[in-house]
C-alpha atoms as a PDB file:
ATOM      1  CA  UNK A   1     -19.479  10.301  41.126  1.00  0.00           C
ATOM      2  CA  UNK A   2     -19.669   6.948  42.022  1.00  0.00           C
ATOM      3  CA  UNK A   3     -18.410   3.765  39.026  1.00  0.00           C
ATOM      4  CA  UNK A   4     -20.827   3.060  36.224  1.00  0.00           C
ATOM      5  CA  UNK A   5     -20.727  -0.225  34.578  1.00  0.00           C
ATOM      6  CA  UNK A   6     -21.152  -1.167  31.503  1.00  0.00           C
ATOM      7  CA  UNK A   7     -24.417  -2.348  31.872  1.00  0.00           C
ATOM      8  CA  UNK A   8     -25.908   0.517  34.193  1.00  0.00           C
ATOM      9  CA  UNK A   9     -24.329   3.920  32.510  1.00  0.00           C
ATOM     10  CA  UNK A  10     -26.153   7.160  32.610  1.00  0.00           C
ATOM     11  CA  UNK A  11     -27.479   8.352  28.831  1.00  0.00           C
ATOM     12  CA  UNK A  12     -25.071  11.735  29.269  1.00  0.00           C
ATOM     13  CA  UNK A  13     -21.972   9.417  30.069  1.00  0.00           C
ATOM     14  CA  UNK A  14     -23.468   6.811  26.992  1.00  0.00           C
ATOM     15  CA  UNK A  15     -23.143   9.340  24.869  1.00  0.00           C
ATOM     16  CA  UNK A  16     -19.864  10.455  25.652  1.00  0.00           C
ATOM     17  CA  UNK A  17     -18.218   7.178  25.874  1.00  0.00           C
ATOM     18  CA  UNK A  18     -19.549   6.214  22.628  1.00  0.00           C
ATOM     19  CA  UNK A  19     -18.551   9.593  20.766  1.00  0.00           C
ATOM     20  CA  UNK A  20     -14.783   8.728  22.067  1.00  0.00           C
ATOM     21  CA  UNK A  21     -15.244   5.258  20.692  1.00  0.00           C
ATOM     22  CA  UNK A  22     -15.878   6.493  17.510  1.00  0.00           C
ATOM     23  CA  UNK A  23     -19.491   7.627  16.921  1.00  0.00           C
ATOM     24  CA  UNK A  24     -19.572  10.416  14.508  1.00  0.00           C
ATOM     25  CA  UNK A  25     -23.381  11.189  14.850  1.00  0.00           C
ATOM     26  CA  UNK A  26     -24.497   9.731  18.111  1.00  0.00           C
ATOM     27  CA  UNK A  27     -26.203  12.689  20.606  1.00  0.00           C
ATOM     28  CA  UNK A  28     -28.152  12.785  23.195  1.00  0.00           C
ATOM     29  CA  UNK A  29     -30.827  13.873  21.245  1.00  0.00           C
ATOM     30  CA  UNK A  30     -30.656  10.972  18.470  1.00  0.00           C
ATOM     31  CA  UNK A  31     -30.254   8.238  21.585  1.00  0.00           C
ATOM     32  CA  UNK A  32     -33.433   9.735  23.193  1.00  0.00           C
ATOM     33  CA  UNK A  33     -35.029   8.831  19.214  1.00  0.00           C
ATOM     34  CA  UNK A  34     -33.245   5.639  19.354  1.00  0.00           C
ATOM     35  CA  UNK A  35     -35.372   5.248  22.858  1.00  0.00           C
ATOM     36  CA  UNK A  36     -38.366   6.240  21.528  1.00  0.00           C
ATOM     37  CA  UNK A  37     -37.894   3.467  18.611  1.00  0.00           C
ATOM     38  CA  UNK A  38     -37.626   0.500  20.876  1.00  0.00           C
ATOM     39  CA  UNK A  39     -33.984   1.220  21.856  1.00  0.00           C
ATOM     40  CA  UNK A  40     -33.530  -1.024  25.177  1.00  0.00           C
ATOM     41  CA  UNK A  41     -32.802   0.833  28.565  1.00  0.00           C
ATOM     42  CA  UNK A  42     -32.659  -0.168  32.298  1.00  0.00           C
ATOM     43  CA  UNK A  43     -35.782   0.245  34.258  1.00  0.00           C
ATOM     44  CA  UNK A  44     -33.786   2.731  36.452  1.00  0.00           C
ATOM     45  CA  UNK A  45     -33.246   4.959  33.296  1.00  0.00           C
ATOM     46  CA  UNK A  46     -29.227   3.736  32.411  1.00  0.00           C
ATOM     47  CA  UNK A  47     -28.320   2.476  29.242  1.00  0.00           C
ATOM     48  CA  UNK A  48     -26.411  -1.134  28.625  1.00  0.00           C
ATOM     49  CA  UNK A  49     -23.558  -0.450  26.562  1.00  0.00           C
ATOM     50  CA  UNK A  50     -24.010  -4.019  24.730  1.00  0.00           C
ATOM     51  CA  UNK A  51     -27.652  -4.128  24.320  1.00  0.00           C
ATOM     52  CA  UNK A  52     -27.758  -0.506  22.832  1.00  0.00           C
ATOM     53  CA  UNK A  53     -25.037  -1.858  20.469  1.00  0.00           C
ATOM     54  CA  UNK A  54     -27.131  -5.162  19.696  1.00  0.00           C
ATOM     55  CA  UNK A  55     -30.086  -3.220  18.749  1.00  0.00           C
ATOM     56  CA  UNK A  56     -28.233  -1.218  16.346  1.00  0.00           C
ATOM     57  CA  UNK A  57     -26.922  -4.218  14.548  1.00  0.00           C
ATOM     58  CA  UNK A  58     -30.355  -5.385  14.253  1.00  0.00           C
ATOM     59  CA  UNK A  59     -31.810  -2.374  13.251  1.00  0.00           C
ATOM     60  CA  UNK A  60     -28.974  -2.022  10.703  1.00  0.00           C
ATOM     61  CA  UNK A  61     -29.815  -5.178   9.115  1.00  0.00           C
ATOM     62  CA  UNK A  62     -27.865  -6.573   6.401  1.00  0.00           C
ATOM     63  CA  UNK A  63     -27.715  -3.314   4.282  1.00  0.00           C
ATOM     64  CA  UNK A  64     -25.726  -1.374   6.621  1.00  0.00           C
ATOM     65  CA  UNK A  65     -28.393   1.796   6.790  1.00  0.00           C
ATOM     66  CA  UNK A  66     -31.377   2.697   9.067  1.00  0.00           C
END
């Protein structure tokens, strides 16, 4: 399997590597929502681990909840 970078990781290997960062409720399913609601990915269908994390943020907002 050849290197991913941060900016060009599949959504399976997304998931993962954000699961063993910490994220208690993150699945493939809810990033696929996350997609759905404007979540940014790659034209080539890979996700960029700092953008994804940007959106959240914003999509947080100052309260903390979605």
């Amino acid at each position: 399997m050849p290197e991913q970078s941060r900016e060009h990781i599949s959504k399976e290997n997304f998931v993962t590597a954000m699961r063993r960062s910490g994220s208690r409720t993150l699945t493939l399913e809810r990033l696929e929502a996350d997609i759905a609601a404007g979540a940014p990915v790659n034209a080539d269908g890979t996700m960029d681990i700092l953008k994804y994390v940007a959106w959240i943020a914003k999509e947080l907002g100052d309260d903390g909840q979605r």
